[in-house]
Protein backbone atom coordinates (compact mmCIF):
# COMPACT_ATOMS: atom_id res chain seq x y z
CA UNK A 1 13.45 12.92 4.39
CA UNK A 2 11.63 11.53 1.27
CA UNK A 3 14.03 9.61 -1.17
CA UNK A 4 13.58 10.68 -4.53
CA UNK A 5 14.38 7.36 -6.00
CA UNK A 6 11.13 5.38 -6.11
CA UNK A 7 12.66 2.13 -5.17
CA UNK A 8 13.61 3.94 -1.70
CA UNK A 9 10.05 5.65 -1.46
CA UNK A 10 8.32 2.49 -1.59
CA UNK A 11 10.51 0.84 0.46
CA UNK A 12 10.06 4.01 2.82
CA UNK A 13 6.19 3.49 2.99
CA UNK A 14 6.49 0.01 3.65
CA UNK A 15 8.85 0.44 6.75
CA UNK A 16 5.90 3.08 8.16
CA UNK A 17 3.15 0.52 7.32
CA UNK A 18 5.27 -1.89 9.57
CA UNK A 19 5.59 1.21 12.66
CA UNK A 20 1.59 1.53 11.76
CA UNK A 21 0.96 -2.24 12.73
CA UNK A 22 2.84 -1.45 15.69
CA UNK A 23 0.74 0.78 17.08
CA UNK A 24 -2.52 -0.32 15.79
CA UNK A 25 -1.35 -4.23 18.11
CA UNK A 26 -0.79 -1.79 21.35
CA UNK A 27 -3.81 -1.85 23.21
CA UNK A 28 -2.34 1.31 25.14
CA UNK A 29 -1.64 3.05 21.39
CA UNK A 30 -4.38 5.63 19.90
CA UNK A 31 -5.73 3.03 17.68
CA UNK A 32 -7.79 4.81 15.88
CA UNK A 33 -5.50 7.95 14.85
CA UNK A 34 -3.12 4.76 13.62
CA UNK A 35 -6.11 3.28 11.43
CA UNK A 36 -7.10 6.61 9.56
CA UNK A 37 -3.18 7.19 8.99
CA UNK A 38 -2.33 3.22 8.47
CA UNK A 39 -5.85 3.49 5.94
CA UNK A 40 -4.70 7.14 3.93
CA UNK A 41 -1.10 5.45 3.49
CA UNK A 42 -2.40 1.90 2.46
CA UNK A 43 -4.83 3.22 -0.67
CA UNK A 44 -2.51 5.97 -1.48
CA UNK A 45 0.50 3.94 -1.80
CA UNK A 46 -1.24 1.54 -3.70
CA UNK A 47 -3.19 3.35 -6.19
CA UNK A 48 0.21 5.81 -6.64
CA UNK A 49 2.09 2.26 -7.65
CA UNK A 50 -0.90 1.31 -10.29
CA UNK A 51 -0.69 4.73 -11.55
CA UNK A 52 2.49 5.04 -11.94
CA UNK A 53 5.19 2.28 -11.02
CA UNK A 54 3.35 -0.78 -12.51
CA UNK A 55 2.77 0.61 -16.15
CA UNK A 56 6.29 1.77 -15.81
CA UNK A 57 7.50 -1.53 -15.32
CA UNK A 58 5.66 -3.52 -17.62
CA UNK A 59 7.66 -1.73 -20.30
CA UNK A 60 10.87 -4.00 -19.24
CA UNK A 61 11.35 -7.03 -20.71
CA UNK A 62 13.06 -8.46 -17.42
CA UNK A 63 9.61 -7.54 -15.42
CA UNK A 64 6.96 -10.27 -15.56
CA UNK A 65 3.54 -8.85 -16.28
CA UNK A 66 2.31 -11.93 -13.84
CA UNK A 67 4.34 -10.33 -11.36
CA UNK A 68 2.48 -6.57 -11.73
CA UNK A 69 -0.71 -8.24 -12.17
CA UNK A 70 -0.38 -10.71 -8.80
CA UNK A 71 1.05 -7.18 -6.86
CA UNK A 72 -2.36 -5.18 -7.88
CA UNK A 73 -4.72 -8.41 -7.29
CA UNK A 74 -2.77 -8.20 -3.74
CA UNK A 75 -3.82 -4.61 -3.43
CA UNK A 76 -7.48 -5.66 -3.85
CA UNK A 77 -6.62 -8.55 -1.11
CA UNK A 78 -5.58 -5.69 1.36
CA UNK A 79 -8.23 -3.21 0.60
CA UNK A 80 -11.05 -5.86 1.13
CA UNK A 81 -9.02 -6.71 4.68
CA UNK A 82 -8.65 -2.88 5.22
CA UNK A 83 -12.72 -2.70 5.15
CA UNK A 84 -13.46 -5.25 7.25
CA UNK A 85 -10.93 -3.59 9.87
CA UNK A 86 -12.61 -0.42 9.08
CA UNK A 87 -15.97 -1.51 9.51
CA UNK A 88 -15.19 -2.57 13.23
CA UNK A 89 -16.60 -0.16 15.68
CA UNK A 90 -14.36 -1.38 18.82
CA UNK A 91 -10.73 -0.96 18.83
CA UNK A 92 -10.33 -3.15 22.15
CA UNK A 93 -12.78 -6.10 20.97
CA UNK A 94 -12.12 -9.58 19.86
CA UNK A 95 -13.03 -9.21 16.66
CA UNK A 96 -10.61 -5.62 16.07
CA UNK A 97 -8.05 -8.05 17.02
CA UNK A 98 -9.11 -10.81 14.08
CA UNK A 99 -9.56 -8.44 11.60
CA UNK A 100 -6.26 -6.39 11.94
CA UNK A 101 -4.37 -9.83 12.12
CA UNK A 102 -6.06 -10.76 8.79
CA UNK A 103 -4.95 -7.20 7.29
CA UNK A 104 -1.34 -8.16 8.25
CA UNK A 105 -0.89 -10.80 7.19
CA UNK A 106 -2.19 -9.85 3.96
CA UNK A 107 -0.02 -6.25 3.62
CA UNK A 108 2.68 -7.75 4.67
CA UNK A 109 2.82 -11.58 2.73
CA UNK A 110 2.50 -8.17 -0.48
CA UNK A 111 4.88 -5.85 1.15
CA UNK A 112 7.38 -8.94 1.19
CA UNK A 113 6.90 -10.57 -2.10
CA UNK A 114 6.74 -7.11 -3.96
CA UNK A 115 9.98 -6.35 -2.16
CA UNK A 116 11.83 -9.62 -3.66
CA UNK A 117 9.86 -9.62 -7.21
CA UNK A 118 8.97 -5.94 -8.46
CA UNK A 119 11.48 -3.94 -6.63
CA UNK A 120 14.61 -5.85 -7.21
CA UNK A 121 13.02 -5.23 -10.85
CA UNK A 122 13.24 -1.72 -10.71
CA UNK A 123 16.18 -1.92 -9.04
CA UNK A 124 17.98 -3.78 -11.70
CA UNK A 125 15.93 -2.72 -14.60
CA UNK A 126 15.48 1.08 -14.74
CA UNK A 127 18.31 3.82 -14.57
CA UNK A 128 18.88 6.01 -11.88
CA UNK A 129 17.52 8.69 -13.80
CA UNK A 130 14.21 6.92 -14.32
CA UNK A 131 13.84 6.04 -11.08
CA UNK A 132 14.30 9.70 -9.76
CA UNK A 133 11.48 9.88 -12.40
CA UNK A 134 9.34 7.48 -11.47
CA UNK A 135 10.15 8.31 -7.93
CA UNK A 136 8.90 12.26 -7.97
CA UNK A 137 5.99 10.76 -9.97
CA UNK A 138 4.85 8.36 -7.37
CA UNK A 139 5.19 10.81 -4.61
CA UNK A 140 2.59 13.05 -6.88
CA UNK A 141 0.05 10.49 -7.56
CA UNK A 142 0.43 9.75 -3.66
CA UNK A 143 0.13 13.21 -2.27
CA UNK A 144 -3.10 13.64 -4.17
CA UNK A 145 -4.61 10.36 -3.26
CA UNK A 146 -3.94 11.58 0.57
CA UNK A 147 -5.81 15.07 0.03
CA UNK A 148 -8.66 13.78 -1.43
CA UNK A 149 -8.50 11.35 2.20
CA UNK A 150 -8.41 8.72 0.08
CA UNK A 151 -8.26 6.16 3.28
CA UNK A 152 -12.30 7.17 4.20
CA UNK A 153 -14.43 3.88 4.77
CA UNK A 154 -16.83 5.47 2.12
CA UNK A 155 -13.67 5.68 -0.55
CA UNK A 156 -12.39 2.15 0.74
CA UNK A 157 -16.07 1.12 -0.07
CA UNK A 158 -16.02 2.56 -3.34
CA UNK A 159 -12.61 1.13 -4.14
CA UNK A 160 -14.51 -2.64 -3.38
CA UNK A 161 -17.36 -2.15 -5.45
CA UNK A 162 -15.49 -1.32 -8.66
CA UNK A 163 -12.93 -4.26 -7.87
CA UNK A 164 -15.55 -6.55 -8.33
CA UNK A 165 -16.65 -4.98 -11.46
């Protein structure tokens, strides 16, 4: 069941990332299927948190702005790693293997210091009102970023080029 508090629905993506990685290791697993899910999730969960969590939190004195801005220069580490797996072709090759270790590692050194940084933030800064707030507002932005299948190697592309910009 969703959580309607965002601190719970972030936490609740992050958690599915880690079952995604899972799967996407097993050799045995539909890798692919786990990719375009693991790839939808990734850039919507992000882009919902710059939309609508991060500007939310800047507003609180006990929040450091270096914090928000490391989490979204993070996002644009994992996107960059998320193309490279993307751009792979074979799911039991060597280099499938490199490049998902590589997008680990970077999701989940952000997943991890977001957790103990902008989170506890939230978690200690905001109401629970807000954060049911924040929380239905964050599960929009998401939902629309996965119907427009946000997690395409064309969007991911797209994402990169006006990153760099």
């Amino acid at each position: 069941m969703p959580s309607t508090d965002v601190v719970e629905a972030i936490l609740q993506d992050h958690r599915r990332i880690e079952e995604l990685f899972r799967t996407m290791r097993n050799a045995e697993a539909d890798r692919t299927a786990a990719l375009k899910e693991f790839a939808a999730l990734l850039i919507a969960h992000a882009s919902a948190e710059e939309d609508e969590v991060y500007p939310a939190l800047r507003r609180y004195k006990n929040v450091a702005n270096d914090d928000v801005e490391h989490s979204v220069h993070e996002h644009e580490e994992a996107n960059e790693a998320l193309l490279a797996l993307l751009e792979v072709e074979d799911t039991a090759s060597e280099e499938w293997e490199e490049k998902l270790e590589e997008l680990v590692t970077a999701v989940n050194h952000h997943a991890d210091e977001e957790e103990r940084t902008l989170i506890n933030d939230a978690r200690e800064n905001m109401s629970d009102d807000r954060r049911t707030q924040l929380g239905k507002a964050f599960r929009e932005a998401r939902a629309k970023y996965l119907d427009a299948d946000c997690g395409s190697i064309e969007n991911v592309r797209k994402l990169m080029a006006s990153s760099s910009n």
